[in-house]
Protein backbone atom coordinates (compact mmCIF):
# COMPACT_ATOMS: atom_id res chain seq x y z
CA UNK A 1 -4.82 -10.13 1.53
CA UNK A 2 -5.79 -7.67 4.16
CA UNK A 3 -7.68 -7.22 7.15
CA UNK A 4 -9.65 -3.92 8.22
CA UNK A 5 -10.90 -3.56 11.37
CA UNK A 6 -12.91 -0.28 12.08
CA UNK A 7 -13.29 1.41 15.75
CA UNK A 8 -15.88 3.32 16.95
CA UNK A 9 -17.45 5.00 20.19
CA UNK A 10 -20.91 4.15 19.88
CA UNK A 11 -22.20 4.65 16.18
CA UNK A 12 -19.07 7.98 15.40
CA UNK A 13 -16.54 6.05 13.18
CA UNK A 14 -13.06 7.21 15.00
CA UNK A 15 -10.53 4.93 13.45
CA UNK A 16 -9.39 2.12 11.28
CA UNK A 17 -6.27 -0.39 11.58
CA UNK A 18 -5.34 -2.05 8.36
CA UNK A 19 -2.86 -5.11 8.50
CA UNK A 20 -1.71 -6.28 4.85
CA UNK A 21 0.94 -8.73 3.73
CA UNK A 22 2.33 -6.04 1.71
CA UNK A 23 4.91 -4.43 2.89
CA UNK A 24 3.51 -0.67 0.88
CA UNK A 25 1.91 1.22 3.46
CA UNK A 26 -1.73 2.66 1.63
CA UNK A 27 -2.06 5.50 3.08
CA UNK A 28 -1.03 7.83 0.24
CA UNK A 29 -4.07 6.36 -2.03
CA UNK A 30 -6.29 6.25 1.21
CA UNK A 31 -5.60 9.69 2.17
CA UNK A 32 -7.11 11.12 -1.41
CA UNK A 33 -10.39 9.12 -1.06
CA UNK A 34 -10.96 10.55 2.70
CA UNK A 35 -9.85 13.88 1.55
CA UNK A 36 -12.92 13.44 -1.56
CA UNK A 37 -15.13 13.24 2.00
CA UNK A 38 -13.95 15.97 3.67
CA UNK A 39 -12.38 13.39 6.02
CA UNK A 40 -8.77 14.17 7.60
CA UNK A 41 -6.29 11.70 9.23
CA UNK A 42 -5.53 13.38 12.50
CA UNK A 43 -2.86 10.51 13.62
CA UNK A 44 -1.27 7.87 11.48
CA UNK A 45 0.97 5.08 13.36
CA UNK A 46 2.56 2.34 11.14
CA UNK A 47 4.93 -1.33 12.36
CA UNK A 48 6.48 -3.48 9.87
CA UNK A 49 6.35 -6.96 10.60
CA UNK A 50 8.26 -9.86 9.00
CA UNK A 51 6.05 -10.24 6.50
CA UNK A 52 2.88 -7.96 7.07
CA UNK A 53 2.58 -3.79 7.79
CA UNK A 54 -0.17 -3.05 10.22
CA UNK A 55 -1.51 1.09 9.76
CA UNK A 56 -3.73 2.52 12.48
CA UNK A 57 -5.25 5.42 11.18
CA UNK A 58 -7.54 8.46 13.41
CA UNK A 59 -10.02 10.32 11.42
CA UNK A 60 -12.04 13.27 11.73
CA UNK A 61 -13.90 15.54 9.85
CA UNK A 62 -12.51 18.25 8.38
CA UNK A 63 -14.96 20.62 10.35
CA UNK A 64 -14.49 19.02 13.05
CA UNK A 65 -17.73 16.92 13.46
CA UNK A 66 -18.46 13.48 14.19
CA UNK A 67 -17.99 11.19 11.59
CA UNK A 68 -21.48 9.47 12.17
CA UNK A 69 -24.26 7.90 9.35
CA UNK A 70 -24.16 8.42 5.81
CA UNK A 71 -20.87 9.96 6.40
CA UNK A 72 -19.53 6.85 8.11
CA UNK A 73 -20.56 3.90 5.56
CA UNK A 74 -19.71 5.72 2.89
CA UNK A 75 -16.24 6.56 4.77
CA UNK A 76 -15.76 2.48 5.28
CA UNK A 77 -16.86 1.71 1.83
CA UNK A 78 -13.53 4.10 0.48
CA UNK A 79 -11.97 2.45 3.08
CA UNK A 80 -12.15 -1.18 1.50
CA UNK A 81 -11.99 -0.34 -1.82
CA UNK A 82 -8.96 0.91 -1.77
CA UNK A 83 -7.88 -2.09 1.05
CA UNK A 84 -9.07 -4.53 -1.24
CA UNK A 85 -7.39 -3.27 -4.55
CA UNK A 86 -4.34 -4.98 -3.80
């Protein structure tokens, strides 16, 4: 099971934290469905728990714009499908 919880400032998606019982960080599959988006990860922090990993993840666009929108649900909806697949 895992939990996402999404931060923003104001409606600009800026970052996600992930916490899963697995103990497989997802970033490698997450990073190729932000990448399909033009979405980069500008900081990635992970802790290992007893018996959960928790990933904080920054984003940004690859241009440097805010990731706001369209561009925003469609960047959450990767975001759980691949959080979910486990």
């Amino acid at each position: 099971m895992s939990r996402v919880q999404f931060e923003q400032k104001g409606s600009q998606l800026t970052a996600v934290e992930i916490v899963r019982g697995s103990r497989s960080p997802i970033i490698a599959r997450l990073h190729r469905s932000l990448l399909a988006l033009g979405i980069v990860i500008s900081s990635y922090q992970v802790r290992a728990g007893a018996s959960e990993i928790t990933e904080r993840i920054v984003l940004e666009r690859r241009d440097g714009g805010s990731i706001e929108a369209q561009l925003s649900e469609e960047t959450k909806a990767a975001i759980l499908r691949v959080a979910i697949e486990d």
